[in-house]
Structures are given as C-alpha cells and as structure tokens.
PDB file of N, CA and C in Angstrom:
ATOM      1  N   UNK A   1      87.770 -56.976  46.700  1.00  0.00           N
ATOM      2  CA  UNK A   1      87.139 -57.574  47.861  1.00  0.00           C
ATOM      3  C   UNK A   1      87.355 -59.081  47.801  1.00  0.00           C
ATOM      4  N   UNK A   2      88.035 -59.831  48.984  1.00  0.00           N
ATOM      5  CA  UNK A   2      88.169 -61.178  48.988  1.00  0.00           C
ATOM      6  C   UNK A   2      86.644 -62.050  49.247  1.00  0.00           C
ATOM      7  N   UNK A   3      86.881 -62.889  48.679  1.00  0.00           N
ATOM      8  CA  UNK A   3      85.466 -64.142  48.383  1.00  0.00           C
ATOM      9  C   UNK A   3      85.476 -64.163  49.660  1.00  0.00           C
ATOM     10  N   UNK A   4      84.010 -64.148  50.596  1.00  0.00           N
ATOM     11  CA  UNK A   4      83.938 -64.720  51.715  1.00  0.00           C
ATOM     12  C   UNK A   4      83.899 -66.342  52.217  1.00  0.00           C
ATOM     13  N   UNK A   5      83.931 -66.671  53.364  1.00  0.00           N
ATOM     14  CA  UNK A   5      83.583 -67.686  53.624  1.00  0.00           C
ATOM     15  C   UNK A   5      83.120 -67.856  54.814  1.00  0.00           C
ATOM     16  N   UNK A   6      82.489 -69.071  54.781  1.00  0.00           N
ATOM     17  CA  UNK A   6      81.726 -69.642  55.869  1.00  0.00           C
ATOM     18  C   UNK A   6      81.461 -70.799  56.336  1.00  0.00           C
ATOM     19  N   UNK A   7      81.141 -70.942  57.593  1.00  0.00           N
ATOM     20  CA  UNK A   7      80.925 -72.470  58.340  1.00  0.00           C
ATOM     21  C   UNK A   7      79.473 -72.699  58.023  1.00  0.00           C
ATOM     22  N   UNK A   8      78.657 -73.347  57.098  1.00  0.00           N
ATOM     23  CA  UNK A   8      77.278 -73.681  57.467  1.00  0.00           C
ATOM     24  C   UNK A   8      77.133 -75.245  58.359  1.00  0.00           C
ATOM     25  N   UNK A   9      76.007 -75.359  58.479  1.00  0.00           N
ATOM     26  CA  UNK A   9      75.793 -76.475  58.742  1.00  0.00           C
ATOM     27  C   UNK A   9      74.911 -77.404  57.760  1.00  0.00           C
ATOM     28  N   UNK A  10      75.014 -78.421  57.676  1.00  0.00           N
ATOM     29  CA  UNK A  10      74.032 -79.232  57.310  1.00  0.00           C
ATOM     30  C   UNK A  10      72.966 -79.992  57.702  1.00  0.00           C
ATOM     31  N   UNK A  11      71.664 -80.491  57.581  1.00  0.00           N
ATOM     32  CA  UNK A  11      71.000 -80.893  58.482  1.00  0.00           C
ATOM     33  C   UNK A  11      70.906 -81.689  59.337  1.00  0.00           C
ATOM     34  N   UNK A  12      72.456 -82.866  59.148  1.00  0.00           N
ATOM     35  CA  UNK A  12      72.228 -83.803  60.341  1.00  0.00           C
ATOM     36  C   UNK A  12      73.241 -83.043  61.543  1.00  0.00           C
ATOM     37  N   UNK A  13      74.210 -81.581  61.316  1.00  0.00           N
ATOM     38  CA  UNK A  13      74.440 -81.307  62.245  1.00  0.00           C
ATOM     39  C   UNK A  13      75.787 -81.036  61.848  1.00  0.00           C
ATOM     40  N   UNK A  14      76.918 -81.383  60.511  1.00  0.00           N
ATOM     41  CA  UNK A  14      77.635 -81.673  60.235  1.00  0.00           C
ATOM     42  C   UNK A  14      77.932 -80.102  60.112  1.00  0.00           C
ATOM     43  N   UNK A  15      78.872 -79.705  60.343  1.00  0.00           N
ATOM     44  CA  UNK A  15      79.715 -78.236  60.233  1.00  0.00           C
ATOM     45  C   UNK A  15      80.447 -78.066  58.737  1.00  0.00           C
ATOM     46  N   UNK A  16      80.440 -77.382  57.794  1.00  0.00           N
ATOM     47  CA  UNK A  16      81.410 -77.468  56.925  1.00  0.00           C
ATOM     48  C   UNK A  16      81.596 -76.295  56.281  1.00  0.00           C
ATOM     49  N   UNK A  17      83.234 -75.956  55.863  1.00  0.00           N
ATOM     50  CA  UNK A  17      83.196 -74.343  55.335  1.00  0.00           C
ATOM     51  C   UNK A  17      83.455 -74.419  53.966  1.00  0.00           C
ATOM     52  N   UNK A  18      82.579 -73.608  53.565  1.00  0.00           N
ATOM     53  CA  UNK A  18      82.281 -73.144  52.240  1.00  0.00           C
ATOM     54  C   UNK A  18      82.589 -71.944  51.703  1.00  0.00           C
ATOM     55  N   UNK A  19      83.007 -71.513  50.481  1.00  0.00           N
ATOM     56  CA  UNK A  19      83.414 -70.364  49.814  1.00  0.00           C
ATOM     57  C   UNK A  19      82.961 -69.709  49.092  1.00  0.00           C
ATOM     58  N   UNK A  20      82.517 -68.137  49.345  1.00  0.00           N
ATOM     59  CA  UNK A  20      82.018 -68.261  47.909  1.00  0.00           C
ATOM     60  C   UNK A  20      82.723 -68.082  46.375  1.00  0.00           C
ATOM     61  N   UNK A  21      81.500 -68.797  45.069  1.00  0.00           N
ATOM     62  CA  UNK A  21      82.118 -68.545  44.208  1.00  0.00           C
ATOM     63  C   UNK A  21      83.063 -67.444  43.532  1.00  0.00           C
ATOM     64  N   UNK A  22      83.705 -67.391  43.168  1.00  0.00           N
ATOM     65  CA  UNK A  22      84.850 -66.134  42.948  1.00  0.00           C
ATOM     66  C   UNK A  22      83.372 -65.480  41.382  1.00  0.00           C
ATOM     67  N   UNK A  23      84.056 -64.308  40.850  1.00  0.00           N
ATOM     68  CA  UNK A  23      83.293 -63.756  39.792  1.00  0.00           C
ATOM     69  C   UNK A  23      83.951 -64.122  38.736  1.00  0.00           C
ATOM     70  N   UNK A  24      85.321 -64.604  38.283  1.00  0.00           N
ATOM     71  CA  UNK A  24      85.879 -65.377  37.727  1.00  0.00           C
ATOM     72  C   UNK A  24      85.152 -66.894  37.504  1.00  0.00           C
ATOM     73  N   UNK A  25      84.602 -67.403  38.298  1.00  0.00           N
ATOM     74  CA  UNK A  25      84.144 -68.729  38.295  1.00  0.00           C
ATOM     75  C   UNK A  25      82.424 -68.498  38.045  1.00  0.00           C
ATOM     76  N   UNK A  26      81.791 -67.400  37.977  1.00  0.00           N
ATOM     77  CA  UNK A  26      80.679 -67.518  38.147  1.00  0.00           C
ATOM     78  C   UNK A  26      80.340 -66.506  36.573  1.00  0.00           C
ATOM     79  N   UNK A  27      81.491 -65.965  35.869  1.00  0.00           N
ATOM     80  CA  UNK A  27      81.039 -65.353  34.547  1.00  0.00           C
ATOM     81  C   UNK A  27      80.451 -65.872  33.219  1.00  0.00           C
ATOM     82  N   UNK A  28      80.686 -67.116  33.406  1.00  0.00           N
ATOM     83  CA  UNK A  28      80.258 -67.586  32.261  1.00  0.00           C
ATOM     84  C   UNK A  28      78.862 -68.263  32.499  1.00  0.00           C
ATOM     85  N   UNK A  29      78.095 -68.857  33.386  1.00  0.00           N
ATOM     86  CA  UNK A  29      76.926 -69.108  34.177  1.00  0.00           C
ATOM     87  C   UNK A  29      75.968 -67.293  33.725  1.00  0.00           C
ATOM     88  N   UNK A  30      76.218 -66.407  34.585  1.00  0.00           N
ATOM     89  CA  UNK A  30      75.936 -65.378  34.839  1.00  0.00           C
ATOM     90  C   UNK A  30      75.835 -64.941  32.880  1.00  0.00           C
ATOM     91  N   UNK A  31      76.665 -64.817  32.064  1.00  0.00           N
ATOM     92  CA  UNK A  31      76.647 -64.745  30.743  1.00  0.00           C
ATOM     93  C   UNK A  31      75.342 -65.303  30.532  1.00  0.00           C
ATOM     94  N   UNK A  32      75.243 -66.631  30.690  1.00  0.00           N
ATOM     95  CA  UNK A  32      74.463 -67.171  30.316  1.00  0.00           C
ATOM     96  C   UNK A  32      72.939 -66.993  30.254  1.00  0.00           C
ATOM     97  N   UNK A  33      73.250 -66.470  31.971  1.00  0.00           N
ATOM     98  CA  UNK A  33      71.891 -66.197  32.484  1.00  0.00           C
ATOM     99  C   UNK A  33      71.390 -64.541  32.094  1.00  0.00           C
ATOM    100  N   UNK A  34      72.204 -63.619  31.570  1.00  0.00           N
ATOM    101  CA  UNK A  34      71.390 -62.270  31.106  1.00  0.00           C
ATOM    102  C   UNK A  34      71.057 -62.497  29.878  1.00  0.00           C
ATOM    103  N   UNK A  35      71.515 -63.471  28.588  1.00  0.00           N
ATOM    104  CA  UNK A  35      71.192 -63.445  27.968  1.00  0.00           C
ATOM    105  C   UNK A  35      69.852 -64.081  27.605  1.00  0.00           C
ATOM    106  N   UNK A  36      69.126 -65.141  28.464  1.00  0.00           N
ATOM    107  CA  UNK A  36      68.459 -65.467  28.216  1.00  0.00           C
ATOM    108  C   UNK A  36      67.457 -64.854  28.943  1.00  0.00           C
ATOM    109  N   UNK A  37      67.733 -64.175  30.202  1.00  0.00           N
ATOM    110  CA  UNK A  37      66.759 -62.560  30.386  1.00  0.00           C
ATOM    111  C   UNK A  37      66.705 -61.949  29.402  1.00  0.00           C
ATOM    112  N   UNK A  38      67.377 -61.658  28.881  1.00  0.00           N
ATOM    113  CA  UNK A  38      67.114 -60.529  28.109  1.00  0.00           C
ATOM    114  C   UNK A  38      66.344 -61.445  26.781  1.00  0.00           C
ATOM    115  N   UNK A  39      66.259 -62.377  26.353  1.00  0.00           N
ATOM    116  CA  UNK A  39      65.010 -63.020  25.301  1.00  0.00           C
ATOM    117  C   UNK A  39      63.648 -62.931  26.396  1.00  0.00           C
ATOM    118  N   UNK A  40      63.197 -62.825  27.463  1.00  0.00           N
ATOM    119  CA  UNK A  40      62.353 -62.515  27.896  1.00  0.00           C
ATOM    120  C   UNK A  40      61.956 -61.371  28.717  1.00  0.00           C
ATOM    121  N   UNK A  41      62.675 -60.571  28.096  1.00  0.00           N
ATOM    122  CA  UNK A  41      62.270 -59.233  28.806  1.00  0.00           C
ATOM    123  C   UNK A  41      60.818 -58.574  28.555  1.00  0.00           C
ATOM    124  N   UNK A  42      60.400 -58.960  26.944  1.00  0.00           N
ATOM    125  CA  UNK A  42      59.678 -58.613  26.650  1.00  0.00           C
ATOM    126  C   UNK A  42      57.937 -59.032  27.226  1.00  0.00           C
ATOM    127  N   UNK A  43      58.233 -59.775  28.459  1.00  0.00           N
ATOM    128  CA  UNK A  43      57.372 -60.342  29.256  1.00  0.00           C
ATOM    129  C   UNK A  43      57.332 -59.025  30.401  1.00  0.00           C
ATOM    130  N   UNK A  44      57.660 -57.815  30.533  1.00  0.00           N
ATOM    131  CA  UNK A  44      58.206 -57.071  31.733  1.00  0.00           C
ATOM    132  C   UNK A  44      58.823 -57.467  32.744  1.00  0.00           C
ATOM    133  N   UNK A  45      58.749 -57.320  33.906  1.00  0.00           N
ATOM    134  CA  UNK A  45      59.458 -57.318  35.298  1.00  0.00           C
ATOM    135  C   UNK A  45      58.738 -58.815  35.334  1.00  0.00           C
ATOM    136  N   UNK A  46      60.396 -59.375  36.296  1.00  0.00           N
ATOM    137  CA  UNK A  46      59.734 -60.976  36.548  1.00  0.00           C
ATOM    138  C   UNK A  46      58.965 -61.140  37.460  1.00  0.00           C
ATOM    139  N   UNK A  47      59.022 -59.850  38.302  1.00  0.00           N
ATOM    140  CA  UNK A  47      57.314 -60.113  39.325  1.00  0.00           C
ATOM    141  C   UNK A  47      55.817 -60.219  38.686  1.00  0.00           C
ATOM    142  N   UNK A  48      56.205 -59.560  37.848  1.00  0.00           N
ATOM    143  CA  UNK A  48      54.967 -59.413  36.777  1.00  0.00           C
ATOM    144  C   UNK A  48      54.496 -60.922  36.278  1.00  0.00           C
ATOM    145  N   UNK A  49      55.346 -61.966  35.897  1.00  0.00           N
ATOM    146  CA  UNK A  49      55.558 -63.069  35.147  1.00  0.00           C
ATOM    147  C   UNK A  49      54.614 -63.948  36.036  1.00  0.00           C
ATOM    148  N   UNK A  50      53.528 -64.579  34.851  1.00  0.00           N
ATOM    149  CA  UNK A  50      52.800 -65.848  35.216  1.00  0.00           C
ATOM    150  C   UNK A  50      53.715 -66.731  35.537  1.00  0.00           C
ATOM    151  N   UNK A  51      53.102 -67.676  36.034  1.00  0.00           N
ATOM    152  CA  UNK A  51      53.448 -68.801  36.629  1.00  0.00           C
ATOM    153  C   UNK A  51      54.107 -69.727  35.204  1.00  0.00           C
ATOM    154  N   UNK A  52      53.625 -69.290  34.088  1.00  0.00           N
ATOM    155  CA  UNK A  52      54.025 -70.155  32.637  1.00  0.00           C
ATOM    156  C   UNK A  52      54.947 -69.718  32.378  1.00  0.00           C
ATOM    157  N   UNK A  53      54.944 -68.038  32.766  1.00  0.00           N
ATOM    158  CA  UNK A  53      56.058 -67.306  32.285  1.00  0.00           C
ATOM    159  C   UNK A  53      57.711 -67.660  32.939  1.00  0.00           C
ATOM    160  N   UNK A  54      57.397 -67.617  33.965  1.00  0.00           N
ATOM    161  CA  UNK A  54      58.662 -68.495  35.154  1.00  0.00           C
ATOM    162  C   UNK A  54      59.136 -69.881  34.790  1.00  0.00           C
ATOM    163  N   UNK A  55      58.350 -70.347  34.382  1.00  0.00           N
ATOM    164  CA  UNK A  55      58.683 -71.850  33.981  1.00  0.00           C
ATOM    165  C   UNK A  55      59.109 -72.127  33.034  1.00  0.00           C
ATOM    166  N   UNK A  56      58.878 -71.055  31.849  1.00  0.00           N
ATOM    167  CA  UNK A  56      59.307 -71.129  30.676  1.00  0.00           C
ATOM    168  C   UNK A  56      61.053 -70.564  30.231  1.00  0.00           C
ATOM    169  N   UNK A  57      61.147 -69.598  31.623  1.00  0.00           N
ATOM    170  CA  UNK A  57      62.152 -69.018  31.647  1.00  0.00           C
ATOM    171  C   UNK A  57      63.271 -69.935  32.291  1.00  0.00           C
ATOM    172  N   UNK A  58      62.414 -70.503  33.805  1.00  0.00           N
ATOM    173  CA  UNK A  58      63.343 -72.012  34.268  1.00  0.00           C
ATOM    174  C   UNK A  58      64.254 -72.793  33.009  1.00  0.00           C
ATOM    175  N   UNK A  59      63.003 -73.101  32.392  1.00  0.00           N
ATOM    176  CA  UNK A  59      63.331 -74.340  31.505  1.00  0.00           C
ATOM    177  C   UNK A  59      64.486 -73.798  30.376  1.00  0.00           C
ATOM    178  N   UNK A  60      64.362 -72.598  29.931  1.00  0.00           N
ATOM    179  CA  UNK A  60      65.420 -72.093  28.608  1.00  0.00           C
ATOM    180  C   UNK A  60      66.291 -71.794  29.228  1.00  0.00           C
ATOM    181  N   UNK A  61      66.343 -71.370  30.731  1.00  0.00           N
ATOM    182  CA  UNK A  61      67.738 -71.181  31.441  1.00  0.00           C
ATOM    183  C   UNK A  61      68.765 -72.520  31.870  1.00  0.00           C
ATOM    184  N   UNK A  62      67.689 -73.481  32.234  1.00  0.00           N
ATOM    185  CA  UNK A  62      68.275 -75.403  31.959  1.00  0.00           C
ATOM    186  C   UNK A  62      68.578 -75.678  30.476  1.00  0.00           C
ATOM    187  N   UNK A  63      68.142 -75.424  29.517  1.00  0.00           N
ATOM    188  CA  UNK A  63      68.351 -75.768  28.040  1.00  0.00           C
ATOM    189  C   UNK A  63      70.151 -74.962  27.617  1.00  0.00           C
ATOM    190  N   UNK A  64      69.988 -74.063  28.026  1.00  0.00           N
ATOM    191  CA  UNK A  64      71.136 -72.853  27.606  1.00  0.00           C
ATOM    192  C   UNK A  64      72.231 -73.117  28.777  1.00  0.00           C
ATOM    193  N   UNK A  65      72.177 -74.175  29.775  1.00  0.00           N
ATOM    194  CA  UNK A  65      73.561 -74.475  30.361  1.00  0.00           C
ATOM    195  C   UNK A  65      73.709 -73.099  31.770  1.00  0.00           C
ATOM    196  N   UNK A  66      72.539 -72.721  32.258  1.00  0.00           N
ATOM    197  CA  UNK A  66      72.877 -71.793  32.830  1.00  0.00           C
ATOM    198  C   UNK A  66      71.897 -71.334  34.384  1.00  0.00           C
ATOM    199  N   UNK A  67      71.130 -72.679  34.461  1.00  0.00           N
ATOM    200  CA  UNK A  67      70.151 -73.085  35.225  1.00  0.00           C
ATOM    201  C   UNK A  67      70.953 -73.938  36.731  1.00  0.00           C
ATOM    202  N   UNK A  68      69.714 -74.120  37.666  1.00  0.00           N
ATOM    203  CA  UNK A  68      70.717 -74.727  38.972  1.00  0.00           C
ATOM    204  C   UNK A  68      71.376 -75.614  38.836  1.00  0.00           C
ATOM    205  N   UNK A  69      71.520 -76.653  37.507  1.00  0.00           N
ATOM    206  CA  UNK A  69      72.109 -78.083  38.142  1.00  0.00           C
ATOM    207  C   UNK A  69      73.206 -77.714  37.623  1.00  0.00           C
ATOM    208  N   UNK A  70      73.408 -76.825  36.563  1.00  0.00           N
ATOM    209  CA  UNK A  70      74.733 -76.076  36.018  1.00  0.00           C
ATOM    210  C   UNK A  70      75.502 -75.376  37.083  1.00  0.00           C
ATOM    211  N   UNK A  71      74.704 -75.215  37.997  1.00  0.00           N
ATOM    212  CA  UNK A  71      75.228 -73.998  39.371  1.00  0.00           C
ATOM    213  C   UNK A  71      76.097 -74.844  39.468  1.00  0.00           C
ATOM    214  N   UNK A  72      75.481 -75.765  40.444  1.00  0.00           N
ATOM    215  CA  UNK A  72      76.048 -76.783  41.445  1.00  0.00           C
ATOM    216  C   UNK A  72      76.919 -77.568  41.156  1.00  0.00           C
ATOM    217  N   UNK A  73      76.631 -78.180  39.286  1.00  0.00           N
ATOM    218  CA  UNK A  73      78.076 -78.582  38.965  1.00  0.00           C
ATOM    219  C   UNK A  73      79.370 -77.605  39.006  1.00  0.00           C
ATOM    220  N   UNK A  74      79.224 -76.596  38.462  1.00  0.00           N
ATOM    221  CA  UNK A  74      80.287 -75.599  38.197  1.00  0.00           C
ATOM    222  C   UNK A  74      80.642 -74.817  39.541  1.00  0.00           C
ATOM    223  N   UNK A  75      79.838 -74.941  40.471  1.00  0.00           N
ATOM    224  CA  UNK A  75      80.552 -73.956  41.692  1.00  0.00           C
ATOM    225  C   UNK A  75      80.680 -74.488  42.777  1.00  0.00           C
ATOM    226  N   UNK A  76      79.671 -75.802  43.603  1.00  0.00           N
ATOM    227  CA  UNK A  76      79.555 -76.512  44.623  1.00  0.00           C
ATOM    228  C   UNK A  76      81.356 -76.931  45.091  1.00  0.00           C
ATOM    229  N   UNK A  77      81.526 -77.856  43.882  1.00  0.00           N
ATOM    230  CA  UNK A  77      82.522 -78.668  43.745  1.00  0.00           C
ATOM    231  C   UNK A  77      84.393 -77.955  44.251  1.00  0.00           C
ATOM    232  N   UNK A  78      84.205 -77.061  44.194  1.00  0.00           N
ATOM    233  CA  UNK A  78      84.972 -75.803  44.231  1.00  0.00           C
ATOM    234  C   UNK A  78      84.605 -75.105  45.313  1.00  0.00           C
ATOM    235  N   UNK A  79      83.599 -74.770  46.055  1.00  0.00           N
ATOM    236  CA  UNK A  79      83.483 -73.835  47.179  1.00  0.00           C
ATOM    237  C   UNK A  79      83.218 -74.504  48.074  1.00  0.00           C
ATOM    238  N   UNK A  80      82.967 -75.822  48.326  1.00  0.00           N
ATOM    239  CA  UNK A  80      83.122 -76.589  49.513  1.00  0.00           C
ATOM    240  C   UNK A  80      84.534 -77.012  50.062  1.00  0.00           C
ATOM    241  N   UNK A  81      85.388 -76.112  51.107  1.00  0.00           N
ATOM    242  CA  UNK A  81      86.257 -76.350  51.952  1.00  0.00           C
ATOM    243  C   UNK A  81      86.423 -77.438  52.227  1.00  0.00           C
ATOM    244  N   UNK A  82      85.457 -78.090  52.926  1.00  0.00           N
ATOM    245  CA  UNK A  82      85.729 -79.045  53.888  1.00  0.00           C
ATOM    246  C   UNK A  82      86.120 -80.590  53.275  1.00  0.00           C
ATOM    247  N   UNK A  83      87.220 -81.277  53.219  1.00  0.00           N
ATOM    248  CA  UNK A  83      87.576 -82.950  53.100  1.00  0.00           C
ATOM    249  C   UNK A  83      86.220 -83.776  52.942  1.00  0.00           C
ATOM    250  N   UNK A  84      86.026 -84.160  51.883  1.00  0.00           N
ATOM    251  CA  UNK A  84      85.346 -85.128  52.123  1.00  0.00           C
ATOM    252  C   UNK A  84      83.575 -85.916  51.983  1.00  0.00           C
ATOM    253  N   UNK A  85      83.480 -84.617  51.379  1.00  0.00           N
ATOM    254  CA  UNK A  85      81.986 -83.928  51.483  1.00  0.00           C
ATOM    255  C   UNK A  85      81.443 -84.295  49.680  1.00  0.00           C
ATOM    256  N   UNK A  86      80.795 -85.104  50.108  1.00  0.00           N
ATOM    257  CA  UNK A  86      79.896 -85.731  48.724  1.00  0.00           C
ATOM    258  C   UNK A  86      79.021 -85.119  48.185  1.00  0.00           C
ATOM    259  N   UNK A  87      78.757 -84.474  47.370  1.00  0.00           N
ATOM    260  CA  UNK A  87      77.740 -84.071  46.622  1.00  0.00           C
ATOM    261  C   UNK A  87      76.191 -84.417  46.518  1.00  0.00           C
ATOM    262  N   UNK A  88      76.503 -86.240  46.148  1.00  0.00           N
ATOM    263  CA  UNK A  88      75.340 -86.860  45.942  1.00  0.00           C
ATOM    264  C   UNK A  88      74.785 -87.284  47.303  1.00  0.00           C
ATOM    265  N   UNK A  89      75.549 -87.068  48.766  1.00  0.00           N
ATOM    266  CA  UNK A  89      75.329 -87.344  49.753  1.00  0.00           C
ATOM    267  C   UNK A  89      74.223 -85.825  50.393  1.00  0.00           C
ATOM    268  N   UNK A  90      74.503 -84.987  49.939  1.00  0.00           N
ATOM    269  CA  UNK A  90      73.208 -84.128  50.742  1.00  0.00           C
ATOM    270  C   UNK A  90      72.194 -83.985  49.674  1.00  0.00           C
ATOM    271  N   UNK A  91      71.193 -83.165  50.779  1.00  0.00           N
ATOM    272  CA  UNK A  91      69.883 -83.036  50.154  1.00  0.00           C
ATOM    273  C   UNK A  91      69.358 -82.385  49.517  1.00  0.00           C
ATOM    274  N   UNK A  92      68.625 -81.761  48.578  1.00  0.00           N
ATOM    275  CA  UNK A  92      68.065 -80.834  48.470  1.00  0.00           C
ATOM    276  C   UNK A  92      68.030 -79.363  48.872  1.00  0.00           C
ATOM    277  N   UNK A  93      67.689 -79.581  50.205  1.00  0.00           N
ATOM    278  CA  UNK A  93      67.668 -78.532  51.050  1.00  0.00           C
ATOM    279  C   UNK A  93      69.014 -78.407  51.195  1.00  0.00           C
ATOM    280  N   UNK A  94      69.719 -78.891  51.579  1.00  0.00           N
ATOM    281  CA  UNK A  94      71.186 -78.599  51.882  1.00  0.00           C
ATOM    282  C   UNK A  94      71.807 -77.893  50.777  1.00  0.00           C
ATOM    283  N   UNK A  95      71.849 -78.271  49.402  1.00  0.00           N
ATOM    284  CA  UNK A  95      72.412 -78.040  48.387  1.00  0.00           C
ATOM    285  C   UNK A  95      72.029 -76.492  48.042  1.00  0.00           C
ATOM    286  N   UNK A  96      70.737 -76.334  48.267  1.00  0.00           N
ATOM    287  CA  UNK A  96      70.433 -75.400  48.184  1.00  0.00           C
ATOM    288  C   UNK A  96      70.754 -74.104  48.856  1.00  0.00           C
ATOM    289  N   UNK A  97      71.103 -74.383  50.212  1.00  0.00           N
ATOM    290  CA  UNK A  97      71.474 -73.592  51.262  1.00  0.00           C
ATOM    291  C   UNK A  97      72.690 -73.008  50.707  1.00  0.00           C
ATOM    292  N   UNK A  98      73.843 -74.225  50.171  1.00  0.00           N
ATOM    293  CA  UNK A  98      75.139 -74.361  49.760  1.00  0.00           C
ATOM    294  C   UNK A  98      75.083 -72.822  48.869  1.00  0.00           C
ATOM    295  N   UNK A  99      74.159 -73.265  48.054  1.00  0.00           N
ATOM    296  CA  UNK A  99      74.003 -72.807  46.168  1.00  0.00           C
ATOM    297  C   UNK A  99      74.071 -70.857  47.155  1.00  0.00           C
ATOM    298  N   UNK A 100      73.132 -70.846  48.242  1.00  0.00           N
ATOM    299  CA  UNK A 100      72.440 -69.823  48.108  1.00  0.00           C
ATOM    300  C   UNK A 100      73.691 -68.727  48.832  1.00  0.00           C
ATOM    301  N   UNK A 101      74.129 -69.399  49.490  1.00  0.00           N
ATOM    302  CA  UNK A 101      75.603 -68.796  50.025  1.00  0.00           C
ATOM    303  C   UNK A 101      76.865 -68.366  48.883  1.00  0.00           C
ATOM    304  N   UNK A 102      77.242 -69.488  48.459  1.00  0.00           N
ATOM    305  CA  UNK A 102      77.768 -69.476  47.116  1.00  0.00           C
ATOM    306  C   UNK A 102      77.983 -67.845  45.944  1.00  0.00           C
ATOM    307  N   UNK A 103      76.561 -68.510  45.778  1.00  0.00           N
ATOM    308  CA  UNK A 103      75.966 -67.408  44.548  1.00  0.00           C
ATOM    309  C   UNK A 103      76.015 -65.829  45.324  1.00  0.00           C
ATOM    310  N   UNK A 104      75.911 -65.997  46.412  1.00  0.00           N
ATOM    311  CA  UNK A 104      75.895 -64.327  47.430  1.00  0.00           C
ATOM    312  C   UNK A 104      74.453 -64.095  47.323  1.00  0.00           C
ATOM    313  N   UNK A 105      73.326 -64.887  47.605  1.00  0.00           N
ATOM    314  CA  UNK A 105      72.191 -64.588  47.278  1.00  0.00           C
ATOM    315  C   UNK A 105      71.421 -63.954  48.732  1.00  0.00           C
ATOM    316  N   UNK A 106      71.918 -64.509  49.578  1.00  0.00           N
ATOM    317  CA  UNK A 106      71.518 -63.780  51.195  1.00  0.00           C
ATOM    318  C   UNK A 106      72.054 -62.541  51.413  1.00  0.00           C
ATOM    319  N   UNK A 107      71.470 -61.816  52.049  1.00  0.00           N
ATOM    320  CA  UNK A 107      71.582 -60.757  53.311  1.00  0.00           C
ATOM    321  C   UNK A 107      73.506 -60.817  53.460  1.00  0.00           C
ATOM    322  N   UNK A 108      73.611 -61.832  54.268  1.00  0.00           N
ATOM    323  CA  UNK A 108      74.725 -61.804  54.860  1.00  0.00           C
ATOM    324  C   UNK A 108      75.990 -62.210  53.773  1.00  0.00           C
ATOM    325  N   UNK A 109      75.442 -62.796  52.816  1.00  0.00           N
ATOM    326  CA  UNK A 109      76.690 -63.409  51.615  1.00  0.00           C
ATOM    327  C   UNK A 109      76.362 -61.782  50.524  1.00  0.00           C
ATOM    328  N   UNK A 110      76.003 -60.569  50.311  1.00  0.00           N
ATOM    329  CA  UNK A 110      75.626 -60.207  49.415  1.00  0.00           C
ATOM    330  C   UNK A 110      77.104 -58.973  49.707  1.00  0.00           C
ATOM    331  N   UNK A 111      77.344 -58.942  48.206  1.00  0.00           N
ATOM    332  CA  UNK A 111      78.386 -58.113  48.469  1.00  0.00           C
ATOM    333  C   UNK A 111      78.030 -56.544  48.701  1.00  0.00           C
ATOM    334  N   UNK A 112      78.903 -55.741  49.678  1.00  0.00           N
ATOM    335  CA  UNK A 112      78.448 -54.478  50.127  1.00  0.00           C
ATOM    336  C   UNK A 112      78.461 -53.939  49.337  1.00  0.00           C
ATOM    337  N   UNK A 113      77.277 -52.445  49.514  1.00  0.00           N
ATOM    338  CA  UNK A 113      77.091 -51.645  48.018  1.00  0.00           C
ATOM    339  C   UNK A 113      78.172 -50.679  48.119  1.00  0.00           C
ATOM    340  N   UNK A 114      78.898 -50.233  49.369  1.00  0.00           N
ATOM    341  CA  UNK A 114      80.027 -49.679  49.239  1.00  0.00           C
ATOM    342  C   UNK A 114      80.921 -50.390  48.487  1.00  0.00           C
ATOM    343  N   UNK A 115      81.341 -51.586  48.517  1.00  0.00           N
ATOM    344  CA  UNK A 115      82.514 -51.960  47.452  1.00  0.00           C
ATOM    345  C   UNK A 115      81.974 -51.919  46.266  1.00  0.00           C
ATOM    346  N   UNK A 116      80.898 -51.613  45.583  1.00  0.00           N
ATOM    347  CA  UNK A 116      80.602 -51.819  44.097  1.00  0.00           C
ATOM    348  C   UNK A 116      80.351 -50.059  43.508  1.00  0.00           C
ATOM    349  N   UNK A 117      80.664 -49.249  44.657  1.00  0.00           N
ATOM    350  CA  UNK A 117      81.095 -47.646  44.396  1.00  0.00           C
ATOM    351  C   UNK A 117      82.668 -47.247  44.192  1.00  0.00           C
ATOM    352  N   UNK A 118      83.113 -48.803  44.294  1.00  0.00           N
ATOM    353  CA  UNK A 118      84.549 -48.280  44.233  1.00  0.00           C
ATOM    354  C   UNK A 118      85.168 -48.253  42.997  1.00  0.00           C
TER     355      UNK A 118
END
C-alpha cells in the first residue's frame, strides 16, 4: 500500500501537502515505543492508567528517544511536501495536526484493515 498524502491546511490559511511517514521511517520510533509499553504493562490497560501513570509513561517515552519531539524531528522534516515550510514557524496546534496525519493516527490517515489481511 502506497504512503498517502495530503493537502492540510494551516491556521493562517496556508495550504500544504504532506506525506505520510513511510513504516520504514517510523520503525525505529515505534521500536522504541513498545518497548517501553511493555515496562509498563504491568500498570494494565492505558485507560486504566492514573493521571501519574500517563505521565510517567510520557516522560520514559521522552527519556528513551521515542516521545513527540522525537516524532517531529524524525518524520515532520521528511513528510512535509511543500517548499519552504519552517518548522519553528508553526504552532503547536499545527504541528500537531501535521504529527497526527503523519503517524496515520485519524479516521481518514489510518491504514485499511483490509490491507493488513493481506
């Protein structure tokens, strides 16, 4: 299945197409990140997880190289199409939007469960 892509916008209005990360580019992040699930599994299901418990998991997932600012260095930089487009120039919210497309974390970016029967 080819990486999708897309036109988002940004909040002052600015159009720009973005890619998502390939699974090649996102394995070693993703490595990162079951293993340090799996040191807290023993907390059960992360719905289950206090508010200490989440934070604690935040923070060892930032310590272990495998947390958001690791995202955004390692995948932003690379799945933004468009000429020209600064990093340190959007916001928060924007970045996030970026991240959330990216990663395939939406509805519409999530890969079909028919291709993962194949």
């Amino acid at each position: 299945m080819p990486v999708a892509e897309k036109e988002l916008e940004l909040d002052d209005g600015t159009k720009i197409l973005v890619r998502q990360a390939s699974g090649r580019k996102k394995l070693k992040i993703e490595a990162i990140q079951a293993r340090i699930f799996r040191q807290f599994r023993h907390y059960g299901s992360p719905e289950d997880w206090t508010i200490e418990q989440h934070e604690e998991f935040a923070d060892a997932l930032d310590e272990a190289g495998g947390g958001i600012e690791a995202q955004v260095e390692a995948w932003l930089p690379d799945c933004i199409q468009t000429e020209g487009v600064d990093l340190d120039d959007l916001t928060t919210t924007e970045i996030m939007t970026l991240l959330n497309w990216v990663r395939g974390d939406t509805e519409e970016a999530a890969i079909p469960l028919e291709s993962l029967q194949e």
